[in-house]
C-alpha atoms as a PDB file:
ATOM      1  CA  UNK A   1       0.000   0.000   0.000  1.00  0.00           C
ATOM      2  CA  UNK A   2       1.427   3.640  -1.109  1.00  0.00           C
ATOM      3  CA  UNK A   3       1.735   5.649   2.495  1.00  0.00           C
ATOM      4  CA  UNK A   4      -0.110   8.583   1.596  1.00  0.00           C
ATOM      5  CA  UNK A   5       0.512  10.749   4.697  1.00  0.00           C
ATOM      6  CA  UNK A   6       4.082  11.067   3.296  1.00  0.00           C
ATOM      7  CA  UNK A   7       5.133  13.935   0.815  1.00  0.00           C
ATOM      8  CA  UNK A   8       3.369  15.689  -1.390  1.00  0.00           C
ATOM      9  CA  UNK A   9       0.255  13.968  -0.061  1.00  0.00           C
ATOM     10  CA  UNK A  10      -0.484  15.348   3.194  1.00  0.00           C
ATOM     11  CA  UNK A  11      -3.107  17.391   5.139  1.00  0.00           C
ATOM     12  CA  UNK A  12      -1.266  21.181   4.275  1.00  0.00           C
ATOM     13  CA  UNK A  13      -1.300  20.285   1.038  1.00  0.00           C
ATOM     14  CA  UNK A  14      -4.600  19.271   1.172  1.00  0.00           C
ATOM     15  CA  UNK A  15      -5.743  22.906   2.216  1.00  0.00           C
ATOM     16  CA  UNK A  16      -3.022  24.963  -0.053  1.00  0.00           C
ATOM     17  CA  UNK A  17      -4.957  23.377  -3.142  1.00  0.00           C
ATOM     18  CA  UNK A  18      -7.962  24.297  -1.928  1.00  0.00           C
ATOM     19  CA  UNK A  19      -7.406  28.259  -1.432  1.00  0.00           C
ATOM     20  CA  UNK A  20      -5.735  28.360  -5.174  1.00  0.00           C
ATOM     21  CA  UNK A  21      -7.156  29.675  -7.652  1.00  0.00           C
ATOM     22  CA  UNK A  22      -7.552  27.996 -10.993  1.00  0.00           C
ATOM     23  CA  UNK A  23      -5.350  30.534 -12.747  1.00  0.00           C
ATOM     24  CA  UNK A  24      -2.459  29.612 -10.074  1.00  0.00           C
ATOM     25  CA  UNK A  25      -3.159  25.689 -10.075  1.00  0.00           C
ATOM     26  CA  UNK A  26      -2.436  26.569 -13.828  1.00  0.00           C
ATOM     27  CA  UNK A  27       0.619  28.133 -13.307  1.00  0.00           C
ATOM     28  CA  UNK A  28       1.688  25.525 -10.962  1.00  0.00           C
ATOM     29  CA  UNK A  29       1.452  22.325 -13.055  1.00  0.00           C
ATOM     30  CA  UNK A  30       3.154  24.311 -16.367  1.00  0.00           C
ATOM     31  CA  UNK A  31       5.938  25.068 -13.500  1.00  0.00           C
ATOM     32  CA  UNK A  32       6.205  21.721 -12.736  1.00  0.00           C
ATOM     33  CA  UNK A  33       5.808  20.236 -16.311  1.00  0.00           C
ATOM     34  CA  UNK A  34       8.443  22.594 -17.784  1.00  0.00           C
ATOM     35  CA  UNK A  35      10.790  21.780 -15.531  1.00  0.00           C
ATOM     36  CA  UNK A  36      10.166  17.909 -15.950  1.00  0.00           C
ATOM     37  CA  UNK A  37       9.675  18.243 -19.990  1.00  0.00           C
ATOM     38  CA  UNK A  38      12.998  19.457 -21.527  1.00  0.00           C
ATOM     39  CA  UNK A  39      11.833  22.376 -23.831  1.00  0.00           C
ATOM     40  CA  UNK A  40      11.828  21.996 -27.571  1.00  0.00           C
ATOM     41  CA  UNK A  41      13.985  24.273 -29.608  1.00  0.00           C
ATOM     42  CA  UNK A  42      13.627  27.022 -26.810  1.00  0.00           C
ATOM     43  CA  UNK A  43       9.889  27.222 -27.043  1.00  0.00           C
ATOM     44  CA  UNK A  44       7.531  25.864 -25.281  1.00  0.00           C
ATOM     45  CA  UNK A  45       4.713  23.022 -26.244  1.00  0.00           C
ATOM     46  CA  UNK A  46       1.024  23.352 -26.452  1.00  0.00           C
ATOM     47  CA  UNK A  47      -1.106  20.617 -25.224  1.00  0.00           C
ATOM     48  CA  UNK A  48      -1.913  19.965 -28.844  1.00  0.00           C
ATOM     49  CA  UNK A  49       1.415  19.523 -29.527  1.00  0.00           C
ATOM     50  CA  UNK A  50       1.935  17.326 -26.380  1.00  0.00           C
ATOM     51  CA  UNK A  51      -0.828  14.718 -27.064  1.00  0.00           C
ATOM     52  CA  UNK A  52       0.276  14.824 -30.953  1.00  0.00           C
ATOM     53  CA  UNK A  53       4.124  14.310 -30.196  1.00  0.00           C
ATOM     54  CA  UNK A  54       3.481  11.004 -28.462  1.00  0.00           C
ATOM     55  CA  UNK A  55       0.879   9.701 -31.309  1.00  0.00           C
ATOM     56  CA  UNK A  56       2.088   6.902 -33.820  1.00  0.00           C
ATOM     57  CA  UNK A  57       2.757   8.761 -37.006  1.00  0.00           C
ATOM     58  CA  UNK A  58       1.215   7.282 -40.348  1.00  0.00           C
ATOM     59  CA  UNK A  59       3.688   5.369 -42.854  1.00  0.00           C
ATOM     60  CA  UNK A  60       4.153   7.610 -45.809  1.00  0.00           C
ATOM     61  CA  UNK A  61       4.412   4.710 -47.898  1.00  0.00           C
ATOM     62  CA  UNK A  62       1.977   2.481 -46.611  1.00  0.00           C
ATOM     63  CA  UNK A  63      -0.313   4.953 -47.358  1.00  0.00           C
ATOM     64  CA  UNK A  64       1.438   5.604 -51.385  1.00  0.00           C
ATOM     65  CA  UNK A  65       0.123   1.979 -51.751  1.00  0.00           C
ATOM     66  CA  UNK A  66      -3.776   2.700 -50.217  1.00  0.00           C
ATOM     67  CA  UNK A  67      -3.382  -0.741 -48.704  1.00  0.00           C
ATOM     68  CA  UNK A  68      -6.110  -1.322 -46.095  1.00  0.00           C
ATOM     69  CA  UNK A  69      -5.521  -4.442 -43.387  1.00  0.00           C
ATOM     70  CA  UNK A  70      -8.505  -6.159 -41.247  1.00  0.00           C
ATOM     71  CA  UNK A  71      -8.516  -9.392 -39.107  1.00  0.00           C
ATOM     72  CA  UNK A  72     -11.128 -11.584 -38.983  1.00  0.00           C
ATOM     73  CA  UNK A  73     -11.079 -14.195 -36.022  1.00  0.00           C
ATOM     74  CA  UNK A  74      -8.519 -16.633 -37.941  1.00  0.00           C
ATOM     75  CA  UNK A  75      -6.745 -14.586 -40.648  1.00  0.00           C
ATOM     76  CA  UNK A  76      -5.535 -11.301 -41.669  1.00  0.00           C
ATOM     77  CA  UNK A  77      -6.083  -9.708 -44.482  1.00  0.00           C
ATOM     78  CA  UNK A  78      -4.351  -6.460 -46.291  1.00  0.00           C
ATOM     79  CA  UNK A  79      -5.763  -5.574 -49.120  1.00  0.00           C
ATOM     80  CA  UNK A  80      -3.823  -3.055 -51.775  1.00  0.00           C
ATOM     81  CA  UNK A  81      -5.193  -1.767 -55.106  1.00  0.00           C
ATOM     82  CA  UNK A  82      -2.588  -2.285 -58.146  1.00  0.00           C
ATOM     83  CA  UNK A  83      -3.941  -0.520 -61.461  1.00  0.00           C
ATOM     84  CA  UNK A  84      -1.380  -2.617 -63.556  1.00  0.00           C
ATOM     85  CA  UNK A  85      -1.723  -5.964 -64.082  1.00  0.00           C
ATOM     86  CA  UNK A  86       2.097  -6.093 -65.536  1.00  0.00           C
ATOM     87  CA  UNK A  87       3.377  -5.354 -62.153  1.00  0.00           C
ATOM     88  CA  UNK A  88       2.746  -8.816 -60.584  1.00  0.00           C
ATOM     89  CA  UNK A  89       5.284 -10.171 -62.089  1.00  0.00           C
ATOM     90  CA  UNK A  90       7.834  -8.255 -60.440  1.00  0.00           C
ATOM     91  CA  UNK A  91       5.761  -7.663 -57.285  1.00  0.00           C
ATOM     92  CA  UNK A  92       7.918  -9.210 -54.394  1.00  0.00           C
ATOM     93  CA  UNK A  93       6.112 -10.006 -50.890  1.00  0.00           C
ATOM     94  CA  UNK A  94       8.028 -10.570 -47.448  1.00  0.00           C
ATOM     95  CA  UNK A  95       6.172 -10.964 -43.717  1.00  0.00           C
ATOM     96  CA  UNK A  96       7.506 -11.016 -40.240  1.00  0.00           C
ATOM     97  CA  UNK A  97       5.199 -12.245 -37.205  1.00  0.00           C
ATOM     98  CA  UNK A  98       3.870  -8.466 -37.229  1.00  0.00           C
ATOM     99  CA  UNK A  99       4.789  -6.867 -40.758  1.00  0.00           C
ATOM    100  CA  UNK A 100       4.270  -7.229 -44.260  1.00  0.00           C
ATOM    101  CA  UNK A 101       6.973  -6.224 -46.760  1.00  0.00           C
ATOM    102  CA  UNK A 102       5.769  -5.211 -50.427  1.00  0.00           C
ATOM    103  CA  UNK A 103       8.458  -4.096 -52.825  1.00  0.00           C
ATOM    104  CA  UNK A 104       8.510  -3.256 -56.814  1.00  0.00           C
ATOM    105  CA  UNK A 105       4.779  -1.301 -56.146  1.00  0.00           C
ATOM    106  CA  UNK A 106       3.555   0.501 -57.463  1.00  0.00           C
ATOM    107  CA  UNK A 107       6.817   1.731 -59.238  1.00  0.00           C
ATOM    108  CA  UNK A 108      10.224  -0.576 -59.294  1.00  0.00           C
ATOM    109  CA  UNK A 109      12.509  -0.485 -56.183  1.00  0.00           C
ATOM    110  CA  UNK A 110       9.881   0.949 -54.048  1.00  0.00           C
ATOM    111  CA  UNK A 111       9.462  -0.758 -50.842  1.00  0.00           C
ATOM    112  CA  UNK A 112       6.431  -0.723 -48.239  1.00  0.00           C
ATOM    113  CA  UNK A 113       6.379  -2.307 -45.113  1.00  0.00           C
ATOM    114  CA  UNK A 114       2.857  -2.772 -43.427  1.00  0.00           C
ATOM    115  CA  UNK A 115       2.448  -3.242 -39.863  1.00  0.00           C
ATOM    116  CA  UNK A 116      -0.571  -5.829 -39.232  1.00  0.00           C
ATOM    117  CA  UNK A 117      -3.002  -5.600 -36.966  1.00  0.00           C
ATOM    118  CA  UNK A 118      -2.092  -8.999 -35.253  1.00  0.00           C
ATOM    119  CA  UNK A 119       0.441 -11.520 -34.678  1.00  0.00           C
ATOM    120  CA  UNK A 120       0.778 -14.177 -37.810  1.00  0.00           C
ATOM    121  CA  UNK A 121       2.073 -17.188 -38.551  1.00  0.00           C
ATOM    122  CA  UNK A 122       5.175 -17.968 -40.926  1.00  0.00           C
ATOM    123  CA  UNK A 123       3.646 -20.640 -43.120  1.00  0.00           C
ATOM    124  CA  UNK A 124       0.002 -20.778 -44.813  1.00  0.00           C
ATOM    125  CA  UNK A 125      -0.087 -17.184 -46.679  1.00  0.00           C
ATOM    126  CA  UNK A 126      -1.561 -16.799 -49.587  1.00  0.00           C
ATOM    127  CA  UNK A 127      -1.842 -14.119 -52.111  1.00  0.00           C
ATOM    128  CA  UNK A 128      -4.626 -13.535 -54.838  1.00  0.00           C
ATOM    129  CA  UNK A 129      -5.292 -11.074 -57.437  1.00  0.00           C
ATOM    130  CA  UNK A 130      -8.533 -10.106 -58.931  1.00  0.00           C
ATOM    131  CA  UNK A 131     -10.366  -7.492 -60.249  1.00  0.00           C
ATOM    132  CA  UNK A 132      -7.432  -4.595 -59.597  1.00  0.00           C
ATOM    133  CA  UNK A 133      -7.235  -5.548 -56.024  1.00  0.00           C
ATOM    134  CA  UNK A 134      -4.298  -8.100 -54.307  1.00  0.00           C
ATOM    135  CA  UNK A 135      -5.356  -9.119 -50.947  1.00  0.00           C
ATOM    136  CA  UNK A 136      -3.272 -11.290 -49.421  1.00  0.00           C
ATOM    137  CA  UNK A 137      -4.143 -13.512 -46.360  1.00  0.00           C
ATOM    138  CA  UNK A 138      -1.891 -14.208 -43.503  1.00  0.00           C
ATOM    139  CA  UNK A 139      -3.034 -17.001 -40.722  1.00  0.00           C
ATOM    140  CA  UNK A 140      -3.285 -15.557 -37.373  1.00  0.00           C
ATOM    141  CA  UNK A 141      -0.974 -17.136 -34.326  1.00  0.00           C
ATOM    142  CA  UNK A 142      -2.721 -17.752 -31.858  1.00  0.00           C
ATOM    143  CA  UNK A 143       0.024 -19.552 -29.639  1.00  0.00           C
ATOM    144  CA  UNK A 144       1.571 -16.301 -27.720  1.00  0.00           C
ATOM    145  CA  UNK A 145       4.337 -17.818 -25.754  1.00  0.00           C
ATOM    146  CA  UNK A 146       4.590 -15.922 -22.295  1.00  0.00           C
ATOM    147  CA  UNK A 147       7.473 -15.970 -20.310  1.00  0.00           C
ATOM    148  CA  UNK A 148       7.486 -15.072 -16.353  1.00  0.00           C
ATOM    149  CA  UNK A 149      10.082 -12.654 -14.873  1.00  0.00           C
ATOM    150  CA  UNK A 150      11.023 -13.390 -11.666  1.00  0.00           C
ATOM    151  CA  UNK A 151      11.395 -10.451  -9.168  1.00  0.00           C
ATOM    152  CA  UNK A 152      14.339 -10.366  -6.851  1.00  0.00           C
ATOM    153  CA  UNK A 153      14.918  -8.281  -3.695  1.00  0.00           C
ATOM    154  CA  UNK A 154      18.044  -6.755  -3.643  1.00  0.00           C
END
Protein backbone atom coordinates (compact mmCIF):
# COMPACT_ATOMS: atom_id res chain seq x y z
CA UNK A 1 0.00 0.00 0.00
CA UNK A 2 1.43 3.64 -1.11
CA UNK A 3 1.73 5.65 2.50
CA UNK A 4 -0.11 8.58 1.60
CA UNK A 5 0.51 10.75 4.70
CA UNK A 6 4.08 11.07 3.30
CA UNK A 7 5.13 13.93 0.81
CA UNK A 8 3.37 15.69 -1.39
CA UNK A 9 0.25 13.97 -0.06
CA UNK A 10 -0.48 15.35 3.19
CA UNK A 11 -3.11 17.39 5.14
CA UNK A 12 -1.27 21.18 4.27
CA UNK A 13 -1.30 20.29 1.04
CA UNK A 14 -4.60 19.27 1.17
CA UNK A 15 -5.74 22.91 2.22
CA UNK A 16 -3.02 24.96 -0.05
CA UNK A 17 -4.96 23.38 -3.14
CA UNK A 18 -7.96 24.30 -1.93
CA UNK A 19 -7.41 28.26 -1.43
CA UNK A 20 -5.73 28.36 -5.17
CA UNK A 21 -7.16 29.68 -7.65
CA UNK A 22 -7.55 28.00 -10.99
CA UNK A 23 -5.35 30.53 -12.75
CA UNK A 24 -2.46 29.61 -10.07
CA UNK A 25 -3.16 25.69 -10.07
CA UNK A 26 -2.44 26.57 -13.83
CA UNK A 27 0.62 28.13 -13.31
CA UNK A 28 1.69 25.53 -10.96
CA UNK A 29 1.45 22.33 -13.06
CA UNK A 30 3.15 24.31 -16.37
CA UNK A 31 5.94 25.07 -13.50
CA UNK A 32 6.20 21.72 -12.74
CA UNK A 33 5.81 20.24 -16.31
CA UNK A 34 8.44 22.59 -17.78
CA UNK A 35 10.79 21.78 -15.53
CA UNK A 36 10.17 17.91 -15.95
CA UNK A 37 9.67 18.24 -19.99
CA UNK A 38 13.00 19.46 -21.53
CA UNK A 39 11.83 22.38 -23.83
CA UNK A 40 11.83 22.00 -27.57
CA UNK A 41 13.99 24.27 -29.61
CA UNK A 42 13.63 27.02 -26.81
CA UNK A 43 9.89 27.22 -27.04
CA UNK A 44 7.53 25.86 -25.28
CA UNK A 45 4.71 23.02 -26.24
CA UNK A 46 1.02 23.35 -26.45
CA UNK A 47 -1.11 20.62 -25.22
CA UNK A 48 -1.91 19.96 -28.84
CA UNK A 49 1.42 19.52 -29.53
CA UNK A 50 1.93 17.33 -26.38
CA UNK A 51 -0.83 14.72 -27.06
CA UNK A 52 0.28 14.82 -30.95
CA UNK A 53 4.12 14.31 -30.20
CA UNK A 54 3.48 11.00 -28.46
CA UNK A 55 0.88 9.70 -31.31
CA UNK A 56 2.09 6.90 -33.82
CA UNK A 57 2.76 8.76 -37.01
CA UNK A 58 1.22 7.28 -40.35
CA UNK A 59 3.69 5.37 -42.85
CA UNK A 60 4.15 7.61 -45.81
CA UNK A 61 4.41 4.71 -47.90
CA UNK A 62 1.98 2.48 -46.61
CA UNK A 63 -0.31 4.95 -47.36
CA UNK A 64 1.44 5.60 -51.39
CA UNK A 65 0.12 1.98 -51.75
CA UNK A 66 -3.78 2.70 -50.22
CA UNK A 67 -3.38 -0.74 -48.70
CA UNK A 68 -6.11 -1.32 -46.10
CA UNK A 69 -5.52 -4.44 -43.39
CA UNK A 70 -8.50 -6.16 -41.25
CA UNK A 71 -8.52 -9.39 -39.11
CA UNK A 72 -11.13 -11.58 -38.98
CA UNK A 73 -11.08 -14.20 -36.02
CA UNK A 74 -8.52 -16.63 -37.94
CA UNK A 75 -6.74 -14.59 -40.65
CA UNK A 76 -5.53 -11.30 -41.67
CA UNK A 77 -6.08 -9.71 -44.48
CA UNK A 78 -4.35 -6.46 -46.29
CA UNK A 79 -5.76 -5.57 -49.12
CA UNK A 80 -3.82 -3.05 -51.78
CA UNK A 81 -5.19 -1.77 -55.11
CA UNK A 82 -2.59 -2.29 -58.15
CA UNK A 83 -3.94 -0.52 -61.46
CA UNK A 84 -1.38 -2.62 -63.56
CA UNK A 85 -1.72 -5.96 -64.08
CA UNK A 86 2.10 -6.09 -65.54
CA UNK A 87 3.38 -5.35 -62.15
CA UNK A 88 2.75 -8.82 -60.58
CA UNK A 89 5.28 -10.17 -62.09
CA UNK A 90 7.83 -8.26 -60.44
CA UNK A 91 5.76 -7.66 -57.28
CA UNK A 92 7.92 -9.21 -54.39
CA UNK A 93 6.11 -10.01 -50.89
CA UNK A 94 8.03 -10.57 -47.45
CA UNK A 95 6.17 -10.96 -43.72
CA UNK A 96 7.51 -11.02 -40.24
CA UNK A 97 5.20 -12.24 -37.20
CA UNK A 98 3.87 -8.47 -37.23
CA UNK A 99 4.79 -6.87 -40.76
CA UNK A 100 4.27 -7.23 -44.26
CA UNK A 101 6.97 -6.22 -46.76
CA UNK A 102 5.77 -5.21 -50.43
CA UNK A 103 8.46 -4.10 -52.83
CA UNK A 104 8.51 -3.26 -56.81
CA UNK A 105 4.78 -1.30 -56.15
CA UNK A 106 3.56 0.50 -57.46
CA UNK A 107 6.82 1.73 -59.24
CA UNK A 108 10.22 -0.58 -59.29
CA UNK A 109 12.51 -0.48 -56.18
CA UNK A 110 9.88 0.95 -54.05
CA UNK A 111 9.46 -0.76 -50.84
CA UNK A 112 6.43 -0.72 -48.24
CA UNK A 113 6.38 -2.31 -45.11
CA UNK A 114 2.86 -2.77 -43.43
CA UNK A 115 2.45 -3.24 -39.86
CA UNK A 116 -0.57 -5.83 -39.23
CA UNK A 117 -3.00 -5.60 -36.97
CA UNK A 118 -2.09 -9.00 -35.25
CA UNK A 119 0.44 -11.52 -34.68
CA UNK A 120 0.78 -14.18 -37.81
CA UNK A 121 2.07 -17.19 -38.55
CA UNK A 122 5.18 -17.97 -40.93
CA UNK A 123 3.65 -20.64 -43.12
CA UNK A 124 0.00 -20.78 -44.81
CA UNK A 125 -0.09 -17.18 -46.68
CA UNK A 126 -1.56 -16.80 -49.59
CA UNK A 127 -1.84 -14.12 -52.11
CA UNK A 128 -4.63 -13.53 -54.84
CA UNK A 129 -5.29 -11.07 -57.44
CA UNK A 130 -8.53 -10.11 -58.93
CA UNK A 131 -10.37 -7.49 -60.25
CA UNK A 132 -7.43 -4.60 -59.60
CA UNK A 133 -7.24 -5.55 -56.02
CA UNK A 134 -4.30 -8.10 -54.31
CA UNK A 135 -5.36 -9.12 -50.95
CA UNK A 136 -3.27 -11.29 -49.42
CA UNK A 137 -4.14 -13.51 -46.36
CA UNK A 138 -1.89 -14.21 -43.50
CA UNK A 139 -3.03 -17.00 -40.72
CA UNK A 140 -3.29 -15.56 -37.37
CA UNK A 141 -0.97 -17.14 -34.33
CA UNK A 142 -2.72 -17.75 -31.86
CA UNK A 143 0.02 -19.55 -29.64
CA UNK A 144 1.57 -16.30 -27.72
CA UNK A 145 4.34 -17.82 -25.75
CA UNK A 146 4.59 -15.92 -22.29
CA UNK A 147 7.47 -15.97 -20.31
CA UNK A 148 7.49 -15.07 -16.35
CA UNK A 149 10.08 -12.65 -14.87
CA UNK A 150 11.02 -13.39 -11.67
CA UNK A 151 11.39 -10.45 -9.17
CA UNK A 152 14.34 -10.37 -6.85
CA UNK A 153 14.92 -8.28 -3.69
CA UNK A 154 18.04 -6.75 -3.64
Amino acid sequence: MFPFNFFPFNKDMKNKLQQMKPDEIDQFIKGILGNVMPAQSGSTMNSHEFVNHFRPQPSQQANSLNAASFETHDSVFVRIPIKDESLLKDLRIYHTANQLMVENVPERDDKHSITLPAMVKKKGSSAKFRDGILEIKLIKSHDIQYSQIDVSEI
